[in-house]
ModelCIF file with pLDDT and N, C-alpha, C, O atoms, coordinates in Angstrom:
data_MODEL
#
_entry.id   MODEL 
#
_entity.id                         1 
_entity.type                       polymer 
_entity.pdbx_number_of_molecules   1 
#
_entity_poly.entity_id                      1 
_entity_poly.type                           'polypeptide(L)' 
_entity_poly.nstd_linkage                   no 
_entity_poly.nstd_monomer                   no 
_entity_poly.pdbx_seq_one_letter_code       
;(UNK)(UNK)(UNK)(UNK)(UNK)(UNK)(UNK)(UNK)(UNK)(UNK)(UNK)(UNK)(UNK)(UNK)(UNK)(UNK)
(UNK)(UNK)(UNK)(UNK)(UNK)(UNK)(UNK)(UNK)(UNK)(UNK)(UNK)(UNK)(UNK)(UNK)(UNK)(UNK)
(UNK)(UNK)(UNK)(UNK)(UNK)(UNK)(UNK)(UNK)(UNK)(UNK)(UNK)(UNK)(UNK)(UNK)(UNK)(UNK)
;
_entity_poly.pdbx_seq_one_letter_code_can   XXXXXXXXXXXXXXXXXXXXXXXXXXXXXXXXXXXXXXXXXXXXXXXX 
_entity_poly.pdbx_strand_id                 A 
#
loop_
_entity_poly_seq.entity_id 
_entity_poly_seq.num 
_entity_poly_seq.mon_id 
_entity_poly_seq.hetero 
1 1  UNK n 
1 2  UNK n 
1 3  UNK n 
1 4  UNK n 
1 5  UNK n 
1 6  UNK n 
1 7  UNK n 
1 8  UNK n 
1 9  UNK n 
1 10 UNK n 
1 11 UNK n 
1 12 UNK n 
1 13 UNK n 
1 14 UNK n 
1 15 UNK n 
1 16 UNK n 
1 17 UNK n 
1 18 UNK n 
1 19 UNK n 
1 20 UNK n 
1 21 UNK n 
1 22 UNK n 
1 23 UNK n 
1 24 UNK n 
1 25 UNK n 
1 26 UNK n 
1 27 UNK n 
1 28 UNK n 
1 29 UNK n 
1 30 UNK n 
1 31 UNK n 
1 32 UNK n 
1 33 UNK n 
1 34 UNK n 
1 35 UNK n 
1 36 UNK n 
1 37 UNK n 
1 38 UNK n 
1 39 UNK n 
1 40 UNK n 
1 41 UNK n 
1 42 UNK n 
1 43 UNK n 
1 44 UNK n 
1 45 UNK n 
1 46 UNK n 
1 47 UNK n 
1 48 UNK n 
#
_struct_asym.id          A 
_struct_asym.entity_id   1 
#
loop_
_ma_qa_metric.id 
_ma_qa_metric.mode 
_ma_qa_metric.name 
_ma_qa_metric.software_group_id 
_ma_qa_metric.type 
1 global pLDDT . pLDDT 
2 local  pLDDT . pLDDT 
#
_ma_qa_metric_global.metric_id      1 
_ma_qa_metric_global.metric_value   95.98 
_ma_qa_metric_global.model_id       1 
_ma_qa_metric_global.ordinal_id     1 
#
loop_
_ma_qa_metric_local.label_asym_id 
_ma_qa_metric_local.label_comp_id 
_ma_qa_metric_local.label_seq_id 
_ma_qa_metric_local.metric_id 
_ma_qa_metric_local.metric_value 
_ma_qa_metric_local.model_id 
_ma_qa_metric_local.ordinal_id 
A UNK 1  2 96.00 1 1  
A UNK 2  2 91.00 1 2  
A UNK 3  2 94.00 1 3  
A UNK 4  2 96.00 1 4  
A UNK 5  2 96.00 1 5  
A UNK 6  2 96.00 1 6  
A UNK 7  2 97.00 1 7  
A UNK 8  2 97.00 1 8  
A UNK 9  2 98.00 1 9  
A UNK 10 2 98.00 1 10 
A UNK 11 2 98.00 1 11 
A UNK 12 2 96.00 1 12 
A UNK 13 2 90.00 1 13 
A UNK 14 2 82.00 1 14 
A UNK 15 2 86.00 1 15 
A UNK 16 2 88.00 1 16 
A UNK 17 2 95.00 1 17 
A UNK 18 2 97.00 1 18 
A UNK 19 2 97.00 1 19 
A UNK 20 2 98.00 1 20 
A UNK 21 2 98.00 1 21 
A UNK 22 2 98.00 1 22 
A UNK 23 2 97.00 1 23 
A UNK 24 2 98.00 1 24 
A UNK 25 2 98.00 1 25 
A UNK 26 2 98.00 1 26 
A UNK 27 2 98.00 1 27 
A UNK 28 2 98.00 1 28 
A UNK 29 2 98.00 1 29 
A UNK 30 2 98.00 1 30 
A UNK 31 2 97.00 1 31 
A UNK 32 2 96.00 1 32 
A UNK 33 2 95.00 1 33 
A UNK 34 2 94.00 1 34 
A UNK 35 2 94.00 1 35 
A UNK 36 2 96.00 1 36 
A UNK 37 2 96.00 1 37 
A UNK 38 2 97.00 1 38 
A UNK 39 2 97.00 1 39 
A UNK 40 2 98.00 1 40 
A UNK 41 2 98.00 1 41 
A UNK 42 2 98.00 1 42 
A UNK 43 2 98.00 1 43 
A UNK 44 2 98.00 1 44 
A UNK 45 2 98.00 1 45 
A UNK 46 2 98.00 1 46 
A UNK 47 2 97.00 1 47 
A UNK 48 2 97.00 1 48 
#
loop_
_atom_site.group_PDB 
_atom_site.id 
_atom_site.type_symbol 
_atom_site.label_atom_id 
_atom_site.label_alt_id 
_atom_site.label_comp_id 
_atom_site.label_asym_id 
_atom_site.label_entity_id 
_atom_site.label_seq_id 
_atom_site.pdbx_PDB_ins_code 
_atom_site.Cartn_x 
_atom_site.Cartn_y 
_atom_site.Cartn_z 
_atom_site.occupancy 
_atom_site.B_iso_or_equiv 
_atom_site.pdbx_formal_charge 
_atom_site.auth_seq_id 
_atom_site.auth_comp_id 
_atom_site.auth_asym_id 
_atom_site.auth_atom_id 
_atom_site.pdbx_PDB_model_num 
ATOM 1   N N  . UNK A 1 1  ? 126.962 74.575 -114.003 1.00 96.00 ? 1  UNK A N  1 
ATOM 2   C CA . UNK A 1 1  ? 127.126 74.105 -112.630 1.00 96.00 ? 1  UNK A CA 1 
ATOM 3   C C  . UNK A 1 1  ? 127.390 72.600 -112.648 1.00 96.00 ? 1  UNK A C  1 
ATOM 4   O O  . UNK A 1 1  ? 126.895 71.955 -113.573 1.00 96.00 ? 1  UNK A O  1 
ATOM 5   N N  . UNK A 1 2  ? 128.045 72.040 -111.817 1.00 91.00 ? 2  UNK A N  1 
ATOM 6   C CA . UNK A 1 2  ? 128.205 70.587 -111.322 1.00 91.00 ? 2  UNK A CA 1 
ATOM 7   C C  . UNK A 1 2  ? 126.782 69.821 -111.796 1.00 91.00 ? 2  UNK A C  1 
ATOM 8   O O  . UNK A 1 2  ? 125.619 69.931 -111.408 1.00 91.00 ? 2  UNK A O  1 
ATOM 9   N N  . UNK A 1 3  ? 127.380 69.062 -112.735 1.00 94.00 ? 3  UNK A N  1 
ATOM 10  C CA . UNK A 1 3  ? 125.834 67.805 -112.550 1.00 94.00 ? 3  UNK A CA 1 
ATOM 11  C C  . UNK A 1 3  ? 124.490 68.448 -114.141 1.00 94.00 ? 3  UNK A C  1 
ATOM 12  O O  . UNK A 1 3  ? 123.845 67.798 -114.964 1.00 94.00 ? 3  UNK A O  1 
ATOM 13  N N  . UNK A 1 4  ? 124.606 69.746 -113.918 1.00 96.00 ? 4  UNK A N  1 
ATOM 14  C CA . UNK A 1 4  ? 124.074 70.432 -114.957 1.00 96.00 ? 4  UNK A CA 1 
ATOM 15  C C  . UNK A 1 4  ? 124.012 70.892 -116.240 1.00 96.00 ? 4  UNK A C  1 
ATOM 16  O O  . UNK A 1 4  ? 124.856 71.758 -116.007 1.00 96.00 ? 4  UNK A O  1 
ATOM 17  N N  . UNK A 1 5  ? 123.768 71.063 -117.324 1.00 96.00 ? 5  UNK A N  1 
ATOM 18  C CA . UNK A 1 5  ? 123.881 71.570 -118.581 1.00 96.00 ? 5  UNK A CA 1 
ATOM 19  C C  . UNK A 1 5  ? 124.194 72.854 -118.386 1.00 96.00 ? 5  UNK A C  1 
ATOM 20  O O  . UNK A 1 5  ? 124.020 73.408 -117.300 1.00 96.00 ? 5  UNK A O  1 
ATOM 21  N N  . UNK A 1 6  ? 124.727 73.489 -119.516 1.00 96.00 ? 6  UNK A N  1 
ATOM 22  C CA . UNK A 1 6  ? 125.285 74.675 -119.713 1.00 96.00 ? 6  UNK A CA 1 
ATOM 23  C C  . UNK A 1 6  ? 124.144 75.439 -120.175 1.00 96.00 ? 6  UNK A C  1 
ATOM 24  O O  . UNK A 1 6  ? 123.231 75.093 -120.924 1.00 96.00 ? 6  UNK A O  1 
ATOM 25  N N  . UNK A 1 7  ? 124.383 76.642 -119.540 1.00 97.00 ? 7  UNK A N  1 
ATOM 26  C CA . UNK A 1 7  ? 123.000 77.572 -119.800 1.00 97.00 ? 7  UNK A CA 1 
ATOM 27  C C  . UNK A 1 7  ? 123.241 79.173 -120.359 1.00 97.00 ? 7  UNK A C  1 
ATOM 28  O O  . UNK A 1 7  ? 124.317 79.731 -120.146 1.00 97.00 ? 7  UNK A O  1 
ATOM 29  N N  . UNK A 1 8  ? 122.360 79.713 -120.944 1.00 97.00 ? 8  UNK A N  1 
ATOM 30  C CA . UNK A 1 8  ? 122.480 81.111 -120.818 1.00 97.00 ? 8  UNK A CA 1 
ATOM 31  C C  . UNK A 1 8  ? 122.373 81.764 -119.780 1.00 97.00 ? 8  UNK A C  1 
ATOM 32  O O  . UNK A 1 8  ? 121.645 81.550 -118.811 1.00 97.00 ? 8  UNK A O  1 
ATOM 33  N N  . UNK A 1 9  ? 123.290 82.790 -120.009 1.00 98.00 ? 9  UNK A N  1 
ATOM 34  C CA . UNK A 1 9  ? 123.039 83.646 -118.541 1.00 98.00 ? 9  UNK A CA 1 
ATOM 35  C C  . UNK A 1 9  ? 122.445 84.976 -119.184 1.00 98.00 ? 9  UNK A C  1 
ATOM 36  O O  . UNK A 1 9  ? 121.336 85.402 -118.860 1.00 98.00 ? 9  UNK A O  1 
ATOM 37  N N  . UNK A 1 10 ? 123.472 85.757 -120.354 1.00 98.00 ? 10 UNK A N  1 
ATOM 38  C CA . UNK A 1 10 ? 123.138 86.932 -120.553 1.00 98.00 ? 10 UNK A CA 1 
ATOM 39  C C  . UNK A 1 10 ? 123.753 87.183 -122.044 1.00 98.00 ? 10 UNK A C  1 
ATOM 40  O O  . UNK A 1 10 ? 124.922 86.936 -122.343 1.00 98.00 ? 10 UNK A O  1 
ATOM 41  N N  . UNK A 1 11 ? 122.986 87.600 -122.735 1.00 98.00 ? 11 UNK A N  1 
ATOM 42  C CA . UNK A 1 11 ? 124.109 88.008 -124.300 1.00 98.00 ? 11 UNK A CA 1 
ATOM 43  C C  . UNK A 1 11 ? 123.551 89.272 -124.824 1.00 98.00 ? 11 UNK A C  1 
ATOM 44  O O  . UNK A 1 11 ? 122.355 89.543 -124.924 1.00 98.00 ? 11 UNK A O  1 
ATOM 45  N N  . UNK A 1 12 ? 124.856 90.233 -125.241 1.00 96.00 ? 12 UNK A N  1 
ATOM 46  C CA . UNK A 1 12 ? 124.400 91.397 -126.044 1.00 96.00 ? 12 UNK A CA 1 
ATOM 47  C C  . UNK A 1 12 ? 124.281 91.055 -127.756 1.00 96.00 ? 12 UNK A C  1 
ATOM 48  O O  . UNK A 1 12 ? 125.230 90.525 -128.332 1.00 96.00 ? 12 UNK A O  1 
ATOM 49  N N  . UNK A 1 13 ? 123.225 91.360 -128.364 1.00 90.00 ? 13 UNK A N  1 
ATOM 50  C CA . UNK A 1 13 ? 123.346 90.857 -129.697 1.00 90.00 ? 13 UNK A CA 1 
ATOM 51  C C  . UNK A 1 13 ? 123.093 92.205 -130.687 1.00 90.00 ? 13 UNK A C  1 
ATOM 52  O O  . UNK A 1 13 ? 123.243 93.333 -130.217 1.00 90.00 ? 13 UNK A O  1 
ATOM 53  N N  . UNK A 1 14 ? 122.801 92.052 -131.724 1.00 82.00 ? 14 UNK A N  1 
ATOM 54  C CA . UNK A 1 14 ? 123.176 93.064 -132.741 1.00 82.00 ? 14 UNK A CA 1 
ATOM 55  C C  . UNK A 1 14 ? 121.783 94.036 -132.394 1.00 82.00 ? 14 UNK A C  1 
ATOM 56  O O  . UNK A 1 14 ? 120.584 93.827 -132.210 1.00 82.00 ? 14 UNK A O  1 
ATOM 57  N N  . UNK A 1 15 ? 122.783 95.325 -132.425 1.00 86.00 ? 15 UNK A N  1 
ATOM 58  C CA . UNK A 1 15 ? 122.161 97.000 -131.749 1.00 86.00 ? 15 UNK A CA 1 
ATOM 59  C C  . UNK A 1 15 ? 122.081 96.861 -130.456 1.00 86.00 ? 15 UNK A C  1 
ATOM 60  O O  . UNK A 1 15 ? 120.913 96.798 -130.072 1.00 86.00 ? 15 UNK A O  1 
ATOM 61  N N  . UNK A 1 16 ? 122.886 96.788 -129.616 1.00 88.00 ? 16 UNK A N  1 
ATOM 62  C CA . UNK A 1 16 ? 122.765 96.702 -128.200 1.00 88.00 ? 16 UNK A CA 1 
ATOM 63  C C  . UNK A 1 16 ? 121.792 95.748 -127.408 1.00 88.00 ? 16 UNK A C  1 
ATOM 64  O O  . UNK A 1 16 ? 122.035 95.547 -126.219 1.00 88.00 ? 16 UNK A O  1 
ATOM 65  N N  . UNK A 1 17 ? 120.833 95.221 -127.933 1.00 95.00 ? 17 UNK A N  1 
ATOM 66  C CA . UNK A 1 17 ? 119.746 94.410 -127.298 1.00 95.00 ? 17 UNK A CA 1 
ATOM 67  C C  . UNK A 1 17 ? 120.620 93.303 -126.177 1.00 95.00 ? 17 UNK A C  1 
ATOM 68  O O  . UNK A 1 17 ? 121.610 92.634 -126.474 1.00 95.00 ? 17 UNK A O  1 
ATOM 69  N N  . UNK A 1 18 ? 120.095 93.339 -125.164 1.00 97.00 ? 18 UNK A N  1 
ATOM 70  C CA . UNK A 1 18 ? 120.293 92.549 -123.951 1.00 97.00 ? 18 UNK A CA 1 
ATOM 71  C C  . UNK A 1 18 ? 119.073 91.245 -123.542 1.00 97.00 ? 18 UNK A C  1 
ATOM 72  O O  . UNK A 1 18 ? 117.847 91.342 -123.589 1.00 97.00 ? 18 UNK A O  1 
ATOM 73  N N  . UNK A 1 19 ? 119.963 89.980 -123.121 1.00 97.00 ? 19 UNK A N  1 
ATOM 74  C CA . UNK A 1 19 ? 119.093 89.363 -122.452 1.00 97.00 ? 19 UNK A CA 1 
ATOM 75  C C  . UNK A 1 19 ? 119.432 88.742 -121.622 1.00 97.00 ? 19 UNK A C  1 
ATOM 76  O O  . UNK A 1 19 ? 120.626 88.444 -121.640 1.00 97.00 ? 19 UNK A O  1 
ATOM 77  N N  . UNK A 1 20 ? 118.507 88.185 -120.379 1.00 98.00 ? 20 UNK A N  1 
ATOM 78  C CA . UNK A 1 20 ? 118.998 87.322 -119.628 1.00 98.00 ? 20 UNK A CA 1 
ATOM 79  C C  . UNK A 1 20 ? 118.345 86.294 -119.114 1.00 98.00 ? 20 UNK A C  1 
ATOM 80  O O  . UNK A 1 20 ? 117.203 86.054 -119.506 1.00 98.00 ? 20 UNK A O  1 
ATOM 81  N N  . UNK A 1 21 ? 118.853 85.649 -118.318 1.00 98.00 ? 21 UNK A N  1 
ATOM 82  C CA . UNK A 1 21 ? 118.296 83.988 -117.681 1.00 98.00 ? 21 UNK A CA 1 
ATOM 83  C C  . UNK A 1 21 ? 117.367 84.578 -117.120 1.00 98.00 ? 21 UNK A C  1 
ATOM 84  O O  . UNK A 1 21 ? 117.907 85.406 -116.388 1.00 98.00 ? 21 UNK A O  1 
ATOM 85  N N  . UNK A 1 22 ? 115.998 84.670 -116.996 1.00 98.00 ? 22 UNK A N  1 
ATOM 86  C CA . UNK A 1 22 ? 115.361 84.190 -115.750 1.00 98.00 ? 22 UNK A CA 1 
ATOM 87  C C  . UNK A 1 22 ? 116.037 84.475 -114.429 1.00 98.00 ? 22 UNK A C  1 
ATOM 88  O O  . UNK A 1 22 ? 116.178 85.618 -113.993 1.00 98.00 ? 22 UNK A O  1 
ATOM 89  N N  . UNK A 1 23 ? 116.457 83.360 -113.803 1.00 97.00 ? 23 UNK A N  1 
ATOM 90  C CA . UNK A 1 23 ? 117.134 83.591 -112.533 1.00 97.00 ? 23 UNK A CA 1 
ATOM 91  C C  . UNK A 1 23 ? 118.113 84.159 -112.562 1.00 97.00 ? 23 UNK A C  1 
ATOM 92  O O  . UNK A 1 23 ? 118.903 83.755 -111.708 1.00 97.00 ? 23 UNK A O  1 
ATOM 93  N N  . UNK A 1 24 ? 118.603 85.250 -113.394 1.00 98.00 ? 24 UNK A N  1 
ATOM 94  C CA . UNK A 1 24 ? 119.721 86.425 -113.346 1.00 98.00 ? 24 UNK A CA 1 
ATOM 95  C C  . UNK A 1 24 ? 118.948 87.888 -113.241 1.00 98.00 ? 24 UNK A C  1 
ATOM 96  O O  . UNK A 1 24 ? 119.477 88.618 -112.403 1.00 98.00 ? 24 UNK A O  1 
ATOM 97  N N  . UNK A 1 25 ? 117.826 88.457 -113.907 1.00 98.00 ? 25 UNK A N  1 
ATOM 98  C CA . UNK A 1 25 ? 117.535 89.065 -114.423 1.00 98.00 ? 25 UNK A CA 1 
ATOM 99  C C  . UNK A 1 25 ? 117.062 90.231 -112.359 1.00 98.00 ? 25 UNK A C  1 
ATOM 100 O O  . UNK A 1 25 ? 116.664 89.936 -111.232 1.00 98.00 ? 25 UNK A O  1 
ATOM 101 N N  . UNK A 1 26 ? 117.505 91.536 -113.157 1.00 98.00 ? 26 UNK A N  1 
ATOM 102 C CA . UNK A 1 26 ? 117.422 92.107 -111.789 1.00 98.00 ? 26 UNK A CA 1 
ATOM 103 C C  . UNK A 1 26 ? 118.916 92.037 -110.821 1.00 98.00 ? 26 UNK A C  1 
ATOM 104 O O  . UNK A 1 26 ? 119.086 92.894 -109.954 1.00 98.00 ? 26 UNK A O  1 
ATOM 105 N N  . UNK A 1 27 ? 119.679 91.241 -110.992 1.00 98.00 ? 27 UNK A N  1 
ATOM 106 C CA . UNK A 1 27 ? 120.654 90.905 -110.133 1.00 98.00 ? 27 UNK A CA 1 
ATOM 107 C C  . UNK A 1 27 ? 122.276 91.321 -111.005 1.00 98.00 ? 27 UNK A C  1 
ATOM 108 O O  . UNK A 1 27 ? 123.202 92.028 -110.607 1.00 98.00 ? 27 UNK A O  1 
ATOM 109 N N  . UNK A 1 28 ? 122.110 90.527 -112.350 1.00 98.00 ? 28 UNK A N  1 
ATOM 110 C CA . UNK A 1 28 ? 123.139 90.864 -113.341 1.00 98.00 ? 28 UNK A CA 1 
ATOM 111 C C  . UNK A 1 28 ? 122.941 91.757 -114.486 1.00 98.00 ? 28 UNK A C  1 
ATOM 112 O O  . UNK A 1 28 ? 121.915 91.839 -115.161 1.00 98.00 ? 28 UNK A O  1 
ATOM 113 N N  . UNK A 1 29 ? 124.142 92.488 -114.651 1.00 98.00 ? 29 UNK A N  1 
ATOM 114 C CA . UNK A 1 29 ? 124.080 92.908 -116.113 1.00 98.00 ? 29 UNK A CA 1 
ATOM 115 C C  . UNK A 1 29 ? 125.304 92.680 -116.456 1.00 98.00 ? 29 UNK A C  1 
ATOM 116 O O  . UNK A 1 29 ? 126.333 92.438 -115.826 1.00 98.00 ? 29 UNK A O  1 
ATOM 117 N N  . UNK A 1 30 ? 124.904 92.851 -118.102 1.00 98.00 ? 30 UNK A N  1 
ATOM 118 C CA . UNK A 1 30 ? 125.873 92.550 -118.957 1.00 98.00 ? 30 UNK A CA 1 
ATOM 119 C C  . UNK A 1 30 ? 126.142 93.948 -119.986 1.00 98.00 ? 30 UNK A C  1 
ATOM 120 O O  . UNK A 1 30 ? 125.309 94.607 -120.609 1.00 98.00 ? 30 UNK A O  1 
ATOM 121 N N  . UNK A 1 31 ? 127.678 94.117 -119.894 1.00 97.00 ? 31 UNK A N  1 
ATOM 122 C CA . UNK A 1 31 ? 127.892 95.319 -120.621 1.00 97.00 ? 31 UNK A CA 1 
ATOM 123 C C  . UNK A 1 31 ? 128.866 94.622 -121.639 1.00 97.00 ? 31 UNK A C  1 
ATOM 124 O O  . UNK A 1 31 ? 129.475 93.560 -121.510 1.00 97.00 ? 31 UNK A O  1 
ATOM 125 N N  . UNK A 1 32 ? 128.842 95.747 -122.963 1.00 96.00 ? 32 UNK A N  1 
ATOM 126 C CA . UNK A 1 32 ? 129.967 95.097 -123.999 1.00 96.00 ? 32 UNK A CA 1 
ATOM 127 C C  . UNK A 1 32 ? 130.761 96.588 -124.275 1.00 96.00 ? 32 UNK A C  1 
ATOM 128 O O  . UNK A 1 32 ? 130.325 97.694 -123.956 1.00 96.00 ? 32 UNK A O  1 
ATOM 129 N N  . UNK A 1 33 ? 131.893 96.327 -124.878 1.00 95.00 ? 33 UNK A N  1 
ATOM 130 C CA . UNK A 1 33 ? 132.522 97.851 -125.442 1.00 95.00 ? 33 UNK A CA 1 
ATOM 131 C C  . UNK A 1 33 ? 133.198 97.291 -126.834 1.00 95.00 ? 33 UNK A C  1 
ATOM 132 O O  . UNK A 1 33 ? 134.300 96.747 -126.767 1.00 95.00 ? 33 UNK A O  1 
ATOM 133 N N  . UNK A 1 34 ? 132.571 97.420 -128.001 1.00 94.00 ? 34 UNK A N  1 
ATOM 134 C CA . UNK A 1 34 ? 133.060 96.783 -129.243 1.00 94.00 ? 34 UNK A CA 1 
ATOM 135 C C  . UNK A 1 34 ? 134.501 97.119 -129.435 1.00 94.00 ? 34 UNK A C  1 
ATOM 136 O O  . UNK A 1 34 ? 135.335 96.220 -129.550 1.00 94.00 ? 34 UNK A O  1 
ATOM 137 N N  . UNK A 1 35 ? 134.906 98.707 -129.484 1.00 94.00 ? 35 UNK A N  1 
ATOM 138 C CA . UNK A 1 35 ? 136.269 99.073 -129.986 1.00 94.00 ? 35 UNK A CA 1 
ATOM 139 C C  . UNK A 1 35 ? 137.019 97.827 -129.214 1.00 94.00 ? 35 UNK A C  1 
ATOM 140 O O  . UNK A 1 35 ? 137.731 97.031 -129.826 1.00 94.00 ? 35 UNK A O  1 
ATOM 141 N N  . UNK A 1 36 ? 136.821 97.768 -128.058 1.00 96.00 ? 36 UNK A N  1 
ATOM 142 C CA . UNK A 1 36 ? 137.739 96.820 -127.143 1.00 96.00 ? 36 UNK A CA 1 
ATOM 143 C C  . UNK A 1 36 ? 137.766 95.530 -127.315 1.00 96.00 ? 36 UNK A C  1 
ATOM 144 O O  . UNK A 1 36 ? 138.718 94.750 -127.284 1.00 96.00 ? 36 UNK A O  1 
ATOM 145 N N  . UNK A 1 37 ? 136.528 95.339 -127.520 1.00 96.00 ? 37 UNK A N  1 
ATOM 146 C CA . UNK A 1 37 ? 136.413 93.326 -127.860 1.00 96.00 ? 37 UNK A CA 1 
ATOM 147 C C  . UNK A 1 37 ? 135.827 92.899 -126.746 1.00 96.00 ? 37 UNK A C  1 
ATOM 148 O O  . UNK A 1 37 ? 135.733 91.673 -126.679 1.00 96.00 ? 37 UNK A O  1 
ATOM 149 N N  . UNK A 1 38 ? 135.227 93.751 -125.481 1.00 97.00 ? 38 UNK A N  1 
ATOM 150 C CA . UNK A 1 38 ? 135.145 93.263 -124.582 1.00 97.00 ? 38 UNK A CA 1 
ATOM 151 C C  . UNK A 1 38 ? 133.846 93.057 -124.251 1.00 97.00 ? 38 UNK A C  1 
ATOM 152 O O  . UNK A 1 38 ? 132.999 93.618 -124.946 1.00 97.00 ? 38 UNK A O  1 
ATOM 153 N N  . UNK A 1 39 ? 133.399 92.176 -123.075 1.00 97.00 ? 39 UNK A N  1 
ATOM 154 C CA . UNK A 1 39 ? 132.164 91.643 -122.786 1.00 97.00 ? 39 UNK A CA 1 
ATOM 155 C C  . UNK A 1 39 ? 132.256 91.270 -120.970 1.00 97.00 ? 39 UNK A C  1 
ATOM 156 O O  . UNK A 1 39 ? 132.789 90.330 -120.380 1.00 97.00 ? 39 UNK A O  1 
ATOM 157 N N  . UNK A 1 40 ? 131.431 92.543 -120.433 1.00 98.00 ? 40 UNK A N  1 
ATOM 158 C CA . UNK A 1 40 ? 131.787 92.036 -118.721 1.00 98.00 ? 40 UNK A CA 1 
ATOM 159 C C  . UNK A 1 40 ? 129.892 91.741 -118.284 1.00 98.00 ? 40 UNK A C  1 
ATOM 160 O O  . UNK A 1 40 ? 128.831 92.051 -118.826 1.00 98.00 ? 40 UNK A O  1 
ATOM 161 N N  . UNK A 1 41 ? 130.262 91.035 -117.104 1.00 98.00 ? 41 UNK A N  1 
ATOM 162 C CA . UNK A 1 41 ? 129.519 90.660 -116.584 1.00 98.00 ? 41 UNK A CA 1 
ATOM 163 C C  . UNK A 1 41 ? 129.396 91.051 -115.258 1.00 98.00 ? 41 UNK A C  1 
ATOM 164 O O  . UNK A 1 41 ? 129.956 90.223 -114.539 1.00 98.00 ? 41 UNK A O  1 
ATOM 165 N N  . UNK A 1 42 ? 128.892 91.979 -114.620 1.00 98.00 ? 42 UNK A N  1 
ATOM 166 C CA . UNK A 1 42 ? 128.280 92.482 -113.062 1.00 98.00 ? 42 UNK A CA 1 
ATOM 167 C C  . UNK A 1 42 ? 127.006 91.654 -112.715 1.00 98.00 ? 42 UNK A C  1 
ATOM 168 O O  . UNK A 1 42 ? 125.803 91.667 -112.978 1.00 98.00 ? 42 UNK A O  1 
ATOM 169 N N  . UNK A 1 43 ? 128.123 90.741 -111.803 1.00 98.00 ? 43 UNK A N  1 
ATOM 170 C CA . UNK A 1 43 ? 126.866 89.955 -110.966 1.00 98.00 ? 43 UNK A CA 1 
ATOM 171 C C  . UNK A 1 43 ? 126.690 90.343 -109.279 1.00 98.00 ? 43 UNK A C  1 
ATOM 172 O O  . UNK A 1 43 ? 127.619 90.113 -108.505 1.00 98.00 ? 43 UNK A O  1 
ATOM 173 N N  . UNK A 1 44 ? 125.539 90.886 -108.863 1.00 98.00 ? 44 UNK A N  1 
ATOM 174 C CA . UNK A 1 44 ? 125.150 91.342 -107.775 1.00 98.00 ? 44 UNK A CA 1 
ATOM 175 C C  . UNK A 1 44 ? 124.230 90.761 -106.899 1.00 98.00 ? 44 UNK A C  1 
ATOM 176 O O  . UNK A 1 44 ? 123.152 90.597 -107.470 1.00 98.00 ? 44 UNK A O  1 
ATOM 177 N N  . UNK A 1 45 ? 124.231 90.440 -105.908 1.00 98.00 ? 45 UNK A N  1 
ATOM 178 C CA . UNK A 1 45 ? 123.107 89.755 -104.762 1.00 98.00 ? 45 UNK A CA 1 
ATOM 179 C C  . UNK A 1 45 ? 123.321 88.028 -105.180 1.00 98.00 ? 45 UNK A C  1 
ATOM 180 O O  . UNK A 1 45 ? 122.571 87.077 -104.962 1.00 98.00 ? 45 UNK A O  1 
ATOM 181 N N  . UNK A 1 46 ? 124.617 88.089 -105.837 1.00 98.00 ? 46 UNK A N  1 
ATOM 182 C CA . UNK A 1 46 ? 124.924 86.261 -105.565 1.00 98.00 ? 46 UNK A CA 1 
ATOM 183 C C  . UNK A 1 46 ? 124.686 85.104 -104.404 1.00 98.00 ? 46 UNK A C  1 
ATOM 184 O O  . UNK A 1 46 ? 125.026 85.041 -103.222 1.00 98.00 ? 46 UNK A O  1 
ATOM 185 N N  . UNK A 1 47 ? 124.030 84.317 -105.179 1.00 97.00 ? 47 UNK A N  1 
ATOM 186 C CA . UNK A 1 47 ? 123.389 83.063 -104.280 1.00 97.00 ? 47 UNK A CA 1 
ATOM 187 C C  . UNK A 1 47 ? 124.255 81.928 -104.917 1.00 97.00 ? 47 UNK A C  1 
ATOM 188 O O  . UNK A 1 47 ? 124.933 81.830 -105.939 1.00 97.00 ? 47 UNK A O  1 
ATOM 189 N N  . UNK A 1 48 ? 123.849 80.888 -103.580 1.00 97.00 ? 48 UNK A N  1 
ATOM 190 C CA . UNK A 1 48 ? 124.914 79.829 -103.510 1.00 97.00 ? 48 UNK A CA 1 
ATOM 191 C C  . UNK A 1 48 ? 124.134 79.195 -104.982 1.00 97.00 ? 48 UNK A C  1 
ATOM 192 O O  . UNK A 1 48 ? 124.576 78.185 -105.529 1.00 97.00 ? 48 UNK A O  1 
#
């Protein structure tokens, strides 16, 4: 954010294990699909 350091939000790491920020947790998830390369992020009940 503006003014702020860069933070974690959410990372999948080796065997599926998930984590997240604190102030994400409940609101976002994070999905990965290896064959693809891909890594999405569903963020829900966004605040300013």
């Amino acid at each position: 954010a503006p003014g702020k350091q860069r933070e974690l939000v959410a990372v999948v790491s080796s065997g599926g294990i998930t984590s997240y920020a604190d102030s994400v947790k409940g609101r976002f998830t994070i999905s990965r699909d290896n064959p693809k390369k891909t890594v999405d992020l569903q963020m829900d009940s966004l605040n300013v």
